[in-house]
N, C-alpha and C. Protein backbone atom coordinates (compact mmCIF):
# COMPACT_ATOMS: atom_id res chain seq x y z
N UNK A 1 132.05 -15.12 186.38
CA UNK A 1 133.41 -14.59 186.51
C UNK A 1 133.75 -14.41 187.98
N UNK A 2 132.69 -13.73 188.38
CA UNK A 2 133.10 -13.60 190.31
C UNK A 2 133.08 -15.38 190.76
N UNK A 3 132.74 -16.07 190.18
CA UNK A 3 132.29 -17.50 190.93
C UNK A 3 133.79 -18.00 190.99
N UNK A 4 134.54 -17.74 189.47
CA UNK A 4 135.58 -18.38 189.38
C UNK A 4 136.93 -17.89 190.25
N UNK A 5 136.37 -16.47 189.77
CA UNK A 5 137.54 -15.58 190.77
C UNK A 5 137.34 -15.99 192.19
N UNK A 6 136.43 -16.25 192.92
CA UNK A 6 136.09 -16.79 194.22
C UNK A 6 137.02 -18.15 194.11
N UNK A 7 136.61 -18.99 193.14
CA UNK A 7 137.57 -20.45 193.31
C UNK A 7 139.01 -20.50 193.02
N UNK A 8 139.68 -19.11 193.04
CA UNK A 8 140.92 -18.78 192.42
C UNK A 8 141.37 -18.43 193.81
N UNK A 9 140.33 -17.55 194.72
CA UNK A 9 141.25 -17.26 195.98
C UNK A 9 141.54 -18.33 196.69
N UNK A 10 140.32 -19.33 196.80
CA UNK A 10 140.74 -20.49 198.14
C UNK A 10 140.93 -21.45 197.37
N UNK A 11 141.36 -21.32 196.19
CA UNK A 11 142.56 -22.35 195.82
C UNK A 11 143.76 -21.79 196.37
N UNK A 12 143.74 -20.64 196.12
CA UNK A 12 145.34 -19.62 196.34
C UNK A 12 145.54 -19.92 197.92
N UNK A 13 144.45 -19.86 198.39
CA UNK A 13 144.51 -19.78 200.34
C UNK A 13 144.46 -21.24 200.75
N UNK A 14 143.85 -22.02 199.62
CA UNK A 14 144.05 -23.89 200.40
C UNK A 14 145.52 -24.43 200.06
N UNK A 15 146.25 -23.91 198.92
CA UNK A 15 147.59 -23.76 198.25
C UNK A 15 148.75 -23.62 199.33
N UNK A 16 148.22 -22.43 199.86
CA UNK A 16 149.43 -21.48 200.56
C UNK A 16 149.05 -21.95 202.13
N UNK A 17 148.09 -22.41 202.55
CA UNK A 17 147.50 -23.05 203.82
C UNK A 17 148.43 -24.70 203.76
N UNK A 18 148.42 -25.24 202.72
CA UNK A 18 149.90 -26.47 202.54
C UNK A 18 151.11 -26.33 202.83
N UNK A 19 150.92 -25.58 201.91
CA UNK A 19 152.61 -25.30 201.94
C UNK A 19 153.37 -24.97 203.24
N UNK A 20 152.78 -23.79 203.40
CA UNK A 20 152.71 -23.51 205.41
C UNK A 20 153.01 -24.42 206.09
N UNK A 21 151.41 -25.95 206.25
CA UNK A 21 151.01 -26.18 207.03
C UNK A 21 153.10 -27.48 206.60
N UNK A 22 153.26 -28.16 205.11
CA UNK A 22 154.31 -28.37 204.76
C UNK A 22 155.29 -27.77 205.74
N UNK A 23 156.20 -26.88 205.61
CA UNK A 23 156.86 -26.32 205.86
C UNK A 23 156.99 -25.85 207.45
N UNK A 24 156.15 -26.21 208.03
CA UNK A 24 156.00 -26.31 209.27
C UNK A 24 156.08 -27.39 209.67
N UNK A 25 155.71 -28.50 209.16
CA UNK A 25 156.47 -30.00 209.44
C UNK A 25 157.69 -30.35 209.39
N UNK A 26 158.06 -29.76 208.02
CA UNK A 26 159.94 -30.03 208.21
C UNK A 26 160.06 -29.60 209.11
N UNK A 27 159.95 -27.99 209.07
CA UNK A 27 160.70 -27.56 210.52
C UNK A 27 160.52 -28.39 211.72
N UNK A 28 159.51 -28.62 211.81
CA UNK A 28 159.35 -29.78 213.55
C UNK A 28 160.24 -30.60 213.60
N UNK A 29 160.62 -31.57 212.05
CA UNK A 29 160.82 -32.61 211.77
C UNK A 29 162.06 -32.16 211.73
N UNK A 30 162.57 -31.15 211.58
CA UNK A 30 164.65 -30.73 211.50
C UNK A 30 164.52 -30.10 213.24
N UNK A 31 163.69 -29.87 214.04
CA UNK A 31 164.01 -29.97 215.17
C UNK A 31 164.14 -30.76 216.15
N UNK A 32 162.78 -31.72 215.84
CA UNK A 32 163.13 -32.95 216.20
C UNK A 32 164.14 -34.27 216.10
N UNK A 33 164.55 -33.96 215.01
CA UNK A 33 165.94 -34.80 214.41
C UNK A 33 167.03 -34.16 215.35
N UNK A 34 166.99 -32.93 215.14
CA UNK A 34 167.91 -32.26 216.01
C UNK A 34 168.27 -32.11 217.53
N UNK A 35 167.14 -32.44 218.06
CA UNK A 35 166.68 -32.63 219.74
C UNK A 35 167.21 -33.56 219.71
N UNK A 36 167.13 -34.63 219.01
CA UNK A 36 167.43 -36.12 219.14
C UNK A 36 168.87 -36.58 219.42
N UNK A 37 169.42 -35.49 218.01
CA UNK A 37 171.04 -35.89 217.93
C UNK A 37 171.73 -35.25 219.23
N UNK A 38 171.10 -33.81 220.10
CA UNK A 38 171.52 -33.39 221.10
C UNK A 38 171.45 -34.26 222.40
N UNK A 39 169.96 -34.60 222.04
CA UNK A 39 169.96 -35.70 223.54
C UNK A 39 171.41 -36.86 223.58
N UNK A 40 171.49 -37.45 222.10
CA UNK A 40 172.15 -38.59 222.15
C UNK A 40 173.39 -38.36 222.38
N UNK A 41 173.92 -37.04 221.60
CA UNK A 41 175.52 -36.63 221.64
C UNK A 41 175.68 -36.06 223.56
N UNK A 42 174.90 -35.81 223.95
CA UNK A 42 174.94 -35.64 225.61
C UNK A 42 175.11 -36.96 226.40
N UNK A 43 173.84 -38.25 225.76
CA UNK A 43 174.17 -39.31 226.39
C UNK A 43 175.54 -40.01 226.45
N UNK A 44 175.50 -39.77 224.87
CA UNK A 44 177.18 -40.03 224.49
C UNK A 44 178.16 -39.42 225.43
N UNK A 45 178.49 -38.65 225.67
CA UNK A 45 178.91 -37.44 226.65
C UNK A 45 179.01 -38.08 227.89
N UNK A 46 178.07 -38.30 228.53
CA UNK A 46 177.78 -38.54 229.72
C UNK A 46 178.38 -39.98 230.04
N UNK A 47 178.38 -40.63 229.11
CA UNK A 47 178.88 -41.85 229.20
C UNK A 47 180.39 -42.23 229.18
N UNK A 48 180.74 -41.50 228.35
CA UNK A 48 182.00 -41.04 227.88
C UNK A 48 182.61 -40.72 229.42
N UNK A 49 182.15 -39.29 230.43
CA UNK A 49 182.94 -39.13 231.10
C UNK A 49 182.24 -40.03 232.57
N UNK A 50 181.25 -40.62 233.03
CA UNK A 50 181.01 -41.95 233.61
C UNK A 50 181.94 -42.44 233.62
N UNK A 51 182.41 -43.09 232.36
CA UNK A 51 183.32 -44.46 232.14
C UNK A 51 185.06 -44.15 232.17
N UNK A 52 185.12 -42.49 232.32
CA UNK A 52 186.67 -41.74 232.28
C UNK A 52 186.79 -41.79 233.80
N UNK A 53 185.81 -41.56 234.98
CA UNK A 53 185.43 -41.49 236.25
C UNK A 53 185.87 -42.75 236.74
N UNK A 54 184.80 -43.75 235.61
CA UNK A 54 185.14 -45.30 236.46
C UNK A 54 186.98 -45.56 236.48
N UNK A 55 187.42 -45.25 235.52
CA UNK A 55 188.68 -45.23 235.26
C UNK A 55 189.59 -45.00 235.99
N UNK A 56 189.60 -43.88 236.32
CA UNK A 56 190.36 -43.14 236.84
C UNK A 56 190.04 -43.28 238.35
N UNK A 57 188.74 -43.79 238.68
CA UNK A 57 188.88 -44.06 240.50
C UNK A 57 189.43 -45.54 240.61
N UNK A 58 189.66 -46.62 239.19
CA UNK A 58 189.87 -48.21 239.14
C UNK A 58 191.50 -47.74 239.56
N UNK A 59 192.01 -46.40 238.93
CA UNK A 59 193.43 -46.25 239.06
C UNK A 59 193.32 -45.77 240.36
N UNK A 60 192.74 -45.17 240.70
CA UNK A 60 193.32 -44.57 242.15
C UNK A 60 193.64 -45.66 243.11
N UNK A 61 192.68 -46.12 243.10
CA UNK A 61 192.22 -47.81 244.39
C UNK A 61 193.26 -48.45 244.25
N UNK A 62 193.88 -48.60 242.72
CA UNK A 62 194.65 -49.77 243.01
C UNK A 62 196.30 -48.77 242.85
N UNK A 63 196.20 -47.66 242.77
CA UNK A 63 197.44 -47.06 243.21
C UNK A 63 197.40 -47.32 244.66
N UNK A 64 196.16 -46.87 245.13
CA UNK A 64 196.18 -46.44 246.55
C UNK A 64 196.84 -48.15 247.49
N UNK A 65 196.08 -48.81 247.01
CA UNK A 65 196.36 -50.32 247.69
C UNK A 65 197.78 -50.63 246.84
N UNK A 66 198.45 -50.52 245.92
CA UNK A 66 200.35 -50.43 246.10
C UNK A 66 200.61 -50.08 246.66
N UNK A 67 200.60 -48.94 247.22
CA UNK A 67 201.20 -47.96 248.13
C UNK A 67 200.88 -48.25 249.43
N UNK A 68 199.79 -49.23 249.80
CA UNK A 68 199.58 -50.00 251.29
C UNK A 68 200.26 -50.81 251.34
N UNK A 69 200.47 -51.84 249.92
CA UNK A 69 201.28 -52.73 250.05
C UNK A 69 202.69 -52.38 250.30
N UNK A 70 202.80 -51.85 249.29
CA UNK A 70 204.45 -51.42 249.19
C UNK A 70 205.14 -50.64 250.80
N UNK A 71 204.06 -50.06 251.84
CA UNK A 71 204.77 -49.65 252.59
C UNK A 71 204.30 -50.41 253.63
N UNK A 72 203.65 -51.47 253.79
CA UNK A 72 203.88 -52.67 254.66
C UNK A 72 205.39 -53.86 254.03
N UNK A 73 205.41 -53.81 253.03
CA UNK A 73 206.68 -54.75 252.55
C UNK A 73 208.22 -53.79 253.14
N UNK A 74 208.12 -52.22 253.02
CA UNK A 74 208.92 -51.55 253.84
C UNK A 74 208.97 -51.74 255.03
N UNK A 75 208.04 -51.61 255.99
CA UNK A 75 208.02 -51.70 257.33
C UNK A 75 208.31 -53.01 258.07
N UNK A 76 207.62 -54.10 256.95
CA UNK A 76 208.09 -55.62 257.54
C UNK A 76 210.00 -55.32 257.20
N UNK A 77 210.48 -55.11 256.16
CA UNK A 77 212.18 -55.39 255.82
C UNK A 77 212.58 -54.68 257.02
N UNK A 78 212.42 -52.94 257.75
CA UNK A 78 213.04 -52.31 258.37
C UNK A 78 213.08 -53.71 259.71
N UNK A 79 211.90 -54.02 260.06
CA UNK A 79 211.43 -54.55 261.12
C UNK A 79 212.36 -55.79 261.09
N UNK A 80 212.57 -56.15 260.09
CA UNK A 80 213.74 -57.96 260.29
C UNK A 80 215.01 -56.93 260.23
N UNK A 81 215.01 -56.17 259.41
CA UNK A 81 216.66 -55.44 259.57
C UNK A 81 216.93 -55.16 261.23
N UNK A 82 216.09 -54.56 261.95
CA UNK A 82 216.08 -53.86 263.05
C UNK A 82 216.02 -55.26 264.00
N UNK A 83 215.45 -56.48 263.62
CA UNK A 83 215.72 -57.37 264.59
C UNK A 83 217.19 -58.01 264.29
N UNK A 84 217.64 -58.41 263.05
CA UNK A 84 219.13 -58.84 263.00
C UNK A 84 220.05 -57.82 263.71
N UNK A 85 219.75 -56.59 263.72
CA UNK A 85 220.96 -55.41 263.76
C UNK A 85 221.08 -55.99 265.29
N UNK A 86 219.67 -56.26 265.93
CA UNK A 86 219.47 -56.48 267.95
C UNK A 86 220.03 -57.98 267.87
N UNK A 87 219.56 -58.97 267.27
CA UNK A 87 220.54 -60.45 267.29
C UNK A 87 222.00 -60.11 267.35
N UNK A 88 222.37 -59.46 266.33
CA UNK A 88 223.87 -59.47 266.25
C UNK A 88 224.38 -58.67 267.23
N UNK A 89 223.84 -57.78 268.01
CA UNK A 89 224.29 -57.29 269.00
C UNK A 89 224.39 -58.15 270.15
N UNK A 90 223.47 -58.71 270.74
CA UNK A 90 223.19 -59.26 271.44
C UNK A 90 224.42 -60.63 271.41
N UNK A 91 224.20 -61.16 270.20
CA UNK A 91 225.37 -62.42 270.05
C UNK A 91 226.76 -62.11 270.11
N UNK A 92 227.08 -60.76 269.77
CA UNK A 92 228.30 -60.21 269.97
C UNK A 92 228.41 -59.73 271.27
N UNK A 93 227.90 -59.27 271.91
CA UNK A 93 227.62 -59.12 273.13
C UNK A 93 228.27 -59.80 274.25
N UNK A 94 227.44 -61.29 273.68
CA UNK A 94 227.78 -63.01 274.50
C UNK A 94 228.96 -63.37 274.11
N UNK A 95 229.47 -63.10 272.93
CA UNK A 95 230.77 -63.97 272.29
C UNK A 95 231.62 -62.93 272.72
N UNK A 96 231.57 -61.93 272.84
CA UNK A 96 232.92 -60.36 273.63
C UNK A 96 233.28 -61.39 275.43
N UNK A 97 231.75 -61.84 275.57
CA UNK A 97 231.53 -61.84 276.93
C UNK A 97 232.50 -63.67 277.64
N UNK A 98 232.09 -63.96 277.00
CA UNK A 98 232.55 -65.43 276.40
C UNK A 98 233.88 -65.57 276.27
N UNK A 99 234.66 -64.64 275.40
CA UNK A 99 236.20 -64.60 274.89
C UNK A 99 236.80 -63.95 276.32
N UNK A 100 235.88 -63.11 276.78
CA UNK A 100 236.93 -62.46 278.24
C UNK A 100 236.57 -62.95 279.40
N UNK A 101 236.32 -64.46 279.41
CA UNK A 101 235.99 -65.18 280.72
C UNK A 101 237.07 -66.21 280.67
N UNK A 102 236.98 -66.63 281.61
CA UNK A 102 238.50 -67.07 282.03
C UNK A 102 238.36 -69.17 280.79
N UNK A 103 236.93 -69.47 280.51
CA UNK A 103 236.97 -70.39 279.82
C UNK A 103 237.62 -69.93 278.54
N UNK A 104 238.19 -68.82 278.14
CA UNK A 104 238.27 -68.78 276.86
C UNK A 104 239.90 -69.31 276.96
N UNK A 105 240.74 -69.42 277.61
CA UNK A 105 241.81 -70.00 277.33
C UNK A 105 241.39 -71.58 276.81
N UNK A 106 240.23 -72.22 277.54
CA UNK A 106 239.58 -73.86 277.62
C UNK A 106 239.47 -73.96 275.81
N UNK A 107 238.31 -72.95 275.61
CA UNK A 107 237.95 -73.00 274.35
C UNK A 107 239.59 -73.10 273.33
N UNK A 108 240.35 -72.31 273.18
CA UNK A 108 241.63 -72.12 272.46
C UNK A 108 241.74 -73.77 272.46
N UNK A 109 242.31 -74.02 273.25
CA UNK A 109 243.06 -75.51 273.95
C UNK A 109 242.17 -76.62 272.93
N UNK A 110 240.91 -76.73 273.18
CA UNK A 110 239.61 -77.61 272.56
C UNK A 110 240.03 -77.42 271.36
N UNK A 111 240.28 -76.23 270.73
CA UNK A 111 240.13 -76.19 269.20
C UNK A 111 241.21 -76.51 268.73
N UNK A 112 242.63 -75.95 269.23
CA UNK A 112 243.61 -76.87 268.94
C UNK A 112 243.88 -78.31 268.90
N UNK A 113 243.08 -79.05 270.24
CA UNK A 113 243.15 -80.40 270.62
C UNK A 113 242.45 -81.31 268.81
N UNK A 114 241.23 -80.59 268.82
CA UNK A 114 240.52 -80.95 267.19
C UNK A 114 240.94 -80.84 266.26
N UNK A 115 241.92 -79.74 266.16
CA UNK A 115 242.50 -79.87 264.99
C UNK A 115 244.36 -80.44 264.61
N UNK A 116 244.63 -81.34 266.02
CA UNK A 116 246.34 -81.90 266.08
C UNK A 116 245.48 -83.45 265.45
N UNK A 117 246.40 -83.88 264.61
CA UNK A 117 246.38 -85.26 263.88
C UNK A 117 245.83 -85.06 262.66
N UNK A 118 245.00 -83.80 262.31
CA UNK A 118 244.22 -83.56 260.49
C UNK A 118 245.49 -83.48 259.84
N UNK A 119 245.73 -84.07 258.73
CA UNK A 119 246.57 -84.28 257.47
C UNK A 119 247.03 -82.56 256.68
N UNK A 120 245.59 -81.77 256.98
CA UNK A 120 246.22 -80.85 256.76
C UNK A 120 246.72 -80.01 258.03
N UNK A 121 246.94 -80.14 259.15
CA UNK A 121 247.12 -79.06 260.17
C UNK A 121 249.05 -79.18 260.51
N UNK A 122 249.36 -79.31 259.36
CA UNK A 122 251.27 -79.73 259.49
C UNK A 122 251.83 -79.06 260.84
N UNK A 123 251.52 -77.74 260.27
CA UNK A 123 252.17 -76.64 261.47
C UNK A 123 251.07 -76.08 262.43
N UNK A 124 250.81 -75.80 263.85
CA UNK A 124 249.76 -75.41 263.94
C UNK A 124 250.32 -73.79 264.56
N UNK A 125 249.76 -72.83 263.97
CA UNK A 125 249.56 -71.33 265.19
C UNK A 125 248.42 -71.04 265.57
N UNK A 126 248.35 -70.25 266.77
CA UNK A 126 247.04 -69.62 267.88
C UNK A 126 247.65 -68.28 267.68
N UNK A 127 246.45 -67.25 266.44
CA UNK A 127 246.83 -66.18 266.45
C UNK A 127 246.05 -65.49 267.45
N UNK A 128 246.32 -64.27 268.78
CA UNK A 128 245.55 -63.67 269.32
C UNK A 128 246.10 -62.31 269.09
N UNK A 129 245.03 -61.44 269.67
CA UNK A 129 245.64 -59.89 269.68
C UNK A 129 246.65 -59.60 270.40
N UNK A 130 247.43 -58.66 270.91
CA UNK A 130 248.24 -58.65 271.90
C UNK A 130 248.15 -58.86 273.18
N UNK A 131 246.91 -58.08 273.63
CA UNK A 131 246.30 -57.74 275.01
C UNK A 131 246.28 -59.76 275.36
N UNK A 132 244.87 -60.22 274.53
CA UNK A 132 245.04 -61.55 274.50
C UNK A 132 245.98 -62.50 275.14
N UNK A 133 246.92 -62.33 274.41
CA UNK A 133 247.92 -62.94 273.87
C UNK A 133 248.93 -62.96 275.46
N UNK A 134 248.82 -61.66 275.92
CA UNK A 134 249.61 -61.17 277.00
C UNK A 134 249.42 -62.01 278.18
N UNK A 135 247.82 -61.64 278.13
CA UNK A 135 247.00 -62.58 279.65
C UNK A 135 246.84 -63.78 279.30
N UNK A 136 246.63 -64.27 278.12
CA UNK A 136 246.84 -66.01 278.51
C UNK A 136 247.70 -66.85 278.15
N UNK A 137 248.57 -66.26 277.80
CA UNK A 137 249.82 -67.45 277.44
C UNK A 137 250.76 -68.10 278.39
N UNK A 138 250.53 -67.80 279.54
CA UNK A 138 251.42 -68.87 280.57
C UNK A 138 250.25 -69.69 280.59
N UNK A 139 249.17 -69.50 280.72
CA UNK A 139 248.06 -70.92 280.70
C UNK A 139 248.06 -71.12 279.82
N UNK A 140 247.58 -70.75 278.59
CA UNK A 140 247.77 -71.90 277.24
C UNK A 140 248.65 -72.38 277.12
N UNK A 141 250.12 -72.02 277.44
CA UNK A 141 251.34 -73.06 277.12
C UNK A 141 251.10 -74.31 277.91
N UNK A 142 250.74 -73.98 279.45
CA UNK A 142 250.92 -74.76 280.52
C UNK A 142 249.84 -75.78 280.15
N UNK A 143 248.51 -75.08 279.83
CA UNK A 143 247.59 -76.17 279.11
C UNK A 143 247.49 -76.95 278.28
N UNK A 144 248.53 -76.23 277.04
CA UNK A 144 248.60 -77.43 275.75
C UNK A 144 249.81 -78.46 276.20
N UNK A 145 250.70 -77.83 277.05
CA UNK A 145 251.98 -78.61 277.02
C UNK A 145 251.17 -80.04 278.19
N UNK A 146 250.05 -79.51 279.06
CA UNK A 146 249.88 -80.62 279.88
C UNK A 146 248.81 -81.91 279.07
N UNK A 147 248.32 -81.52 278.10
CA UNK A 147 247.49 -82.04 276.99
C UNK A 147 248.54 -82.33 276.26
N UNK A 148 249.87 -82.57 276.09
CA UNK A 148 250.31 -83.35 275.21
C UNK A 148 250.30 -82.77 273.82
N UNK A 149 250.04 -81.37 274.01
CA UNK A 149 249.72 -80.23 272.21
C UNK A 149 251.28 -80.00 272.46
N UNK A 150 251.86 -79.96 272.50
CA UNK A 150 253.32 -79.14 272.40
C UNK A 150 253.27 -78.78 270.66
N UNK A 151 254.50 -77.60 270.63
CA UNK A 151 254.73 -77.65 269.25
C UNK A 151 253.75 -76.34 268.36
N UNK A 152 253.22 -76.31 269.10
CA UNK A 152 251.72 -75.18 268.67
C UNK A 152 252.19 -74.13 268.96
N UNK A 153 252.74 -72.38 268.57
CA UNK A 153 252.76 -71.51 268.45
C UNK A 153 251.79 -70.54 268.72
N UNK A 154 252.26 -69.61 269.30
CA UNK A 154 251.02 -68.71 270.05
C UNK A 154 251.55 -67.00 268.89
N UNK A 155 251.34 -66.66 268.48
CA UNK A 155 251.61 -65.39 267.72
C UNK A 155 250.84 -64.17 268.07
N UNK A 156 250.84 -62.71 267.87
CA UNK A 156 250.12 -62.01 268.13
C UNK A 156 249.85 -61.28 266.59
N UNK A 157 248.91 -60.89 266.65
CA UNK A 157 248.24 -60.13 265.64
C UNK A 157 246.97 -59.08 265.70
N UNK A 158 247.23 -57.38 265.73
CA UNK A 158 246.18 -56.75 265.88
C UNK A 158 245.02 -56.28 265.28
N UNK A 159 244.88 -56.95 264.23
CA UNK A 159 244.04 -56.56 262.91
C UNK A 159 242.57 -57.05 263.21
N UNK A 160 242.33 -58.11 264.58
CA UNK A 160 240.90 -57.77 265.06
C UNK A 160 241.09 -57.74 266.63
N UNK A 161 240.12 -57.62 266.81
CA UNK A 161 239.82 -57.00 268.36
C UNK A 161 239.65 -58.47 269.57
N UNK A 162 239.02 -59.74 269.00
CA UNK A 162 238.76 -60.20 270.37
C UNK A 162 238.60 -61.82 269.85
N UNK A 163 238.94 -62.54 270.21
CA UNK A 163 238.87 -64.31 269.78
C UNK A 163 239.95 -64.71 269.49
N UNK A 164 240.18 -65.37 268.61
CA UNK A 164 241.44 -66.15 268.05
C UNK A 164 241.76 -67.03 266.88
N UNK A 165 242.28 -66.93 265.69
CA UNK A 165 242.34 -67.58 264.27
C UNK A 165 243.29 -69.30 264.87
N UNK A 166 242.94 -69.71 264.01
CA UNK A 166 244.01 -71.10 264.24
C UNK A 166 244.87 -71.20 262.68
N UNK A 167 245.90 -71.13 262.68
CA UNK A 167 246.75 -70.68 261.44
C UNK A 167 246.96 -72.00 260.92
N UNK A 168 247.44 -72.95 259.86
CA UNK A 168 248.06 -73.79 259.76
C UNK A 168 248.89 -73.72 258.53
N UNK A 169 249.74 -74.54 258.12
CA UNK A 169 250.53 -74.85 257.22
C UNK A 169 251.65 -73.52 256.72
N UNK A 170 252.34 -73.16 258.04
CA UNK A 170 253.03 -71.49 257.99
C UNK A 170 251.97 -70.43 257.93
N UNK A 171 250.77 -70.54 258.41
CA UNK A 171 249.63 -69.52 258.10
C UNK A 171 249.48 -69.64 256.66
N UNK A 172 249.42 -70.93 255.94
CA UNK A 172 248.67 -70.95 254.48
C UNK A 172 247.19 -70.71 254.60
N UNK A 173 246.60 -71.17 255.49
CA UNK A 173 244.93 -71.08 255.71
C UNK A 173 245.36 -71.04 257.44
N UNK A 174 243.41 -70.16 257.53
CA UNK A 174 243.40 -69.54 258.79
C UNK A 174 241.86 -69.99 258.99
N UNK A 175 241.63 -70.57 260.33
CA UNK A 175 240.20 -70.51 260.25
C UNK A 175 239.71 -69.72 261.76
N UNK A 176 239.14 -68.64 261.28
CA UNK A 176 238.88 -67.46 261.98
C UNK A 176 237.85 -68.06 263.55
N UNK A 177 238.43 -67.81 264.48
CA UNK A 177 237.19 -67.81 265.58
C UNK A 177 237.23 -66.20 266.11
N UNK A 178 237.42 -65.21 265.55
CA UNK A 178 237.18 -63.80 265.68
C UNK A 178 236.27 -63.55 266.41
N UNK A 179 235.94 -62.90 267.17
CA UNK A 179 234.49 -62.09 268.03
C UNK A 179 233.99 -62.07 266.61
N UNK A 180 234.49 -60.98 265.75
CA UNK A 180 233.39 -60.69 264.65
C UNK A 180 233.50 -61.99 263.71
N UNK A 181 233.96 -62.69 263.46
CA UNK A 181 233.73 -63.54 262.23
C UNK A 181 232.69 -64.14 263.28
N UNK A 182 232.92 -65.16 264.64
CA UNK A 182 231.79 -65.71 265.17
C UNK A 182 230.88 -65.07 265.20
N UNK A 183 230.62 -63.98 265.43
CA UNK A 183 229.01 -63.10 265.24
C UNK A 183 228.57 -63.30 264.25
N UNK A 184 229.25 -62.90 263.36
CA UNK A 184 228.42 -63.05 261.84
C UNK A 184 228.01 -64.32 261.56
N UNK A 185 228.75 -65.27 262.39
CA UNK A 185 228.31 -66.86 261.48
C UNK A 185 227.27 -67.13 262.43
N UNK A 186 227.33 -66.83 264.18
CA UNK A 186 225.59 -67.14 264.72
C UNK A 186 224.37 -66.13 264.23
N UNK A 187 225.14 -64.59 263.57
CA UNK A 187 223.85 -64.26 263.15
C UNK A 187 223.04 -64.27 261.79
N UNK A 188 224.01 -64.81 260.83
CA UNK A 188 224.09 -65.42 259.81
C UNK A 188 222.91 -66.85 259.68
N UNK A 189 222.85 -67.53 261.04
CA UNK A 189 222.36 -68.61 261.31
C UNK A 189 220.77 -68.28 261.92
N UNK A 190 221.28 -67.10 262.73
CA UNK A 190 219.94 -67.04 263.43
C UNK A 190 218.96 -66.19 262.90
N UNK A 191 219.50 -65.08 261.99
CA UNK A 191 218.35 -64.23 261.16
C UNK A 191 217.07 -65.24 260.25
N UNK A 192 218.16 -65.55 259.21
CA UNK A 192 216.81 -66.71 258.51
C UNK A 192 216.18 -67.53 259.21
N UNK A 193 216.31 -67.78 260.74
CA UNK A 193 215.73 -68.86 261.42
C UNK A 193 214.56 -67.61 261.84
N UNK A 194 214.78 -66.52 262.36
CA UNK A 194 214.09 -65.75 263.17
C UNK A 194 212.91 -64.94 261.95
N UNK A 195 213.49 -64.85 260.47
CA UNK A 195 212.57 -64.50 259.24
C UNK A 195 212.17 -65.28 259.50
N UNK A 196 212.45 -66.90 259.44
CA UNK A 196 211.24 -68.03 258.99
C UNK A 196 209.99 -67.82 260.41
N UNK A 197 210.34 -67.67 261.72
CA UNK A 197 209.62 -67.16 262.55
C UNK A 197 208.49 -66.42 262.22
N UNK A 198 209.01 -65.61 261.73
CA UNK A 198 208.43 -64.12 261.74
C UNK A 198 207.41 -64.35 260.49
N UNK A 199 207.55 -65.37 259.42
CA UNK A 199 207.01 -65.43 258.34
C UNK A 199 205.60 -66.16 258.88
N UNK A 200 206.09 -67.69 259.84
CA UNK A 200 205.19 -68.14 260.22
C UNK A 200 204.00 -67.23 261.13
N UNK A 201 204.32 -66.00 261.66
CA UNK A 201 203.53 -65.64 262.40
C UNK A 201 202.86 -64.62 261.68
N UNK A 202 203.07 -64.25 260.10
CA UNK A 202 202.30 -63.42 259.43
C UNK A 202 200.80 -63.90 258.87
């Protein structure tokens, strides 16, 4: 009876020494599962904001390089604006300078001379301003009449400042030699020549 009762305890103690030793494995085995899913959901993590980093510095760089670009494409436009604004000064300048030299009665005369015999020039007028108009008209008469222009009309008109229109057909059409219309048409001419310059030297 004691023999059996003896094989009753360390059954009871080899029993409960399992189960234990059991139950102490899951547990490892639900911590270790668990370590696992932490490591991975961190790697995950980590990767996650890595690749939000790479992102977001791919945006910066290439914000940052628009914004180099974009304010070199500003600085080149100011820079051709700022050279036409100096052309057109400069050409207006010469053509102010030009109209109040004593050739500018020559020039008038020339342009009339080119345009007596065109089919359309029926009637011809030389519109100038007053001032103009004042100081050179005993020489332009004396000049066209000795050139054989007779017939050509000298008119005044103050609505620009410095050159002279050539009127024809009762002033149906006018073709402007203005200080300002000529400025605009040499700087008109000379900007895109001076961009294409400026392009070649970029």
């Amino acid at each position: 009876m004691e023999i059996q009762l003896q094989e009753l305890i360390e059954q009871i103690k080899k029993d409960g020494v399992e189960a234990a030793e059991n139950q102490a494995e899951a547990i490892l085995e639900s911590a270790k599962a668990e370590a696992e899913k932490i490591i991975s959901d961190a790697r995950a993590q980590a990767d996650k904001i890595m690749l939000n980093a790479k992102t977001e510095n791919e945006r910066m760089v290439k914000s940052s390089e628009d914004a180099i670009r974009q304010a070199g494409r500003n600085l080149l436009i100011s820079f051709r604006e700022s050279v036409a604004r100096e052309l057109k000064a400069i050409v207006g300048e010469n053509i102010s300078s030009m109209y109040s030299s004593d050739a500018f009665a020559k020039l008038i005369v020339n342009a009339v001379e080119s345009w007596i015999g065109k089919p359309e020039a029926d009637d011809i007028s030389v519109v100038l301003n007053s001032a103009d108009l004042k100081k050179l008209e005993e020489a332009l008469l004396a000049e066209l009449k000795a050139r054989m222009l007779g017939g050509v009309t000298l008119k005044a008109n103050d609505n620009f400042d410095g050159g002279f229109r050539i009127a024809v057909n009762n002033g149906g059409a006018y073709y402007d030699y203005s200080a300002e219309a000529v400025t605009d048409m040499l700087s008109n001419y000379l900007s895109p020549r001076v961009a294409a310059l400026m392009k070649e030297a970029e």
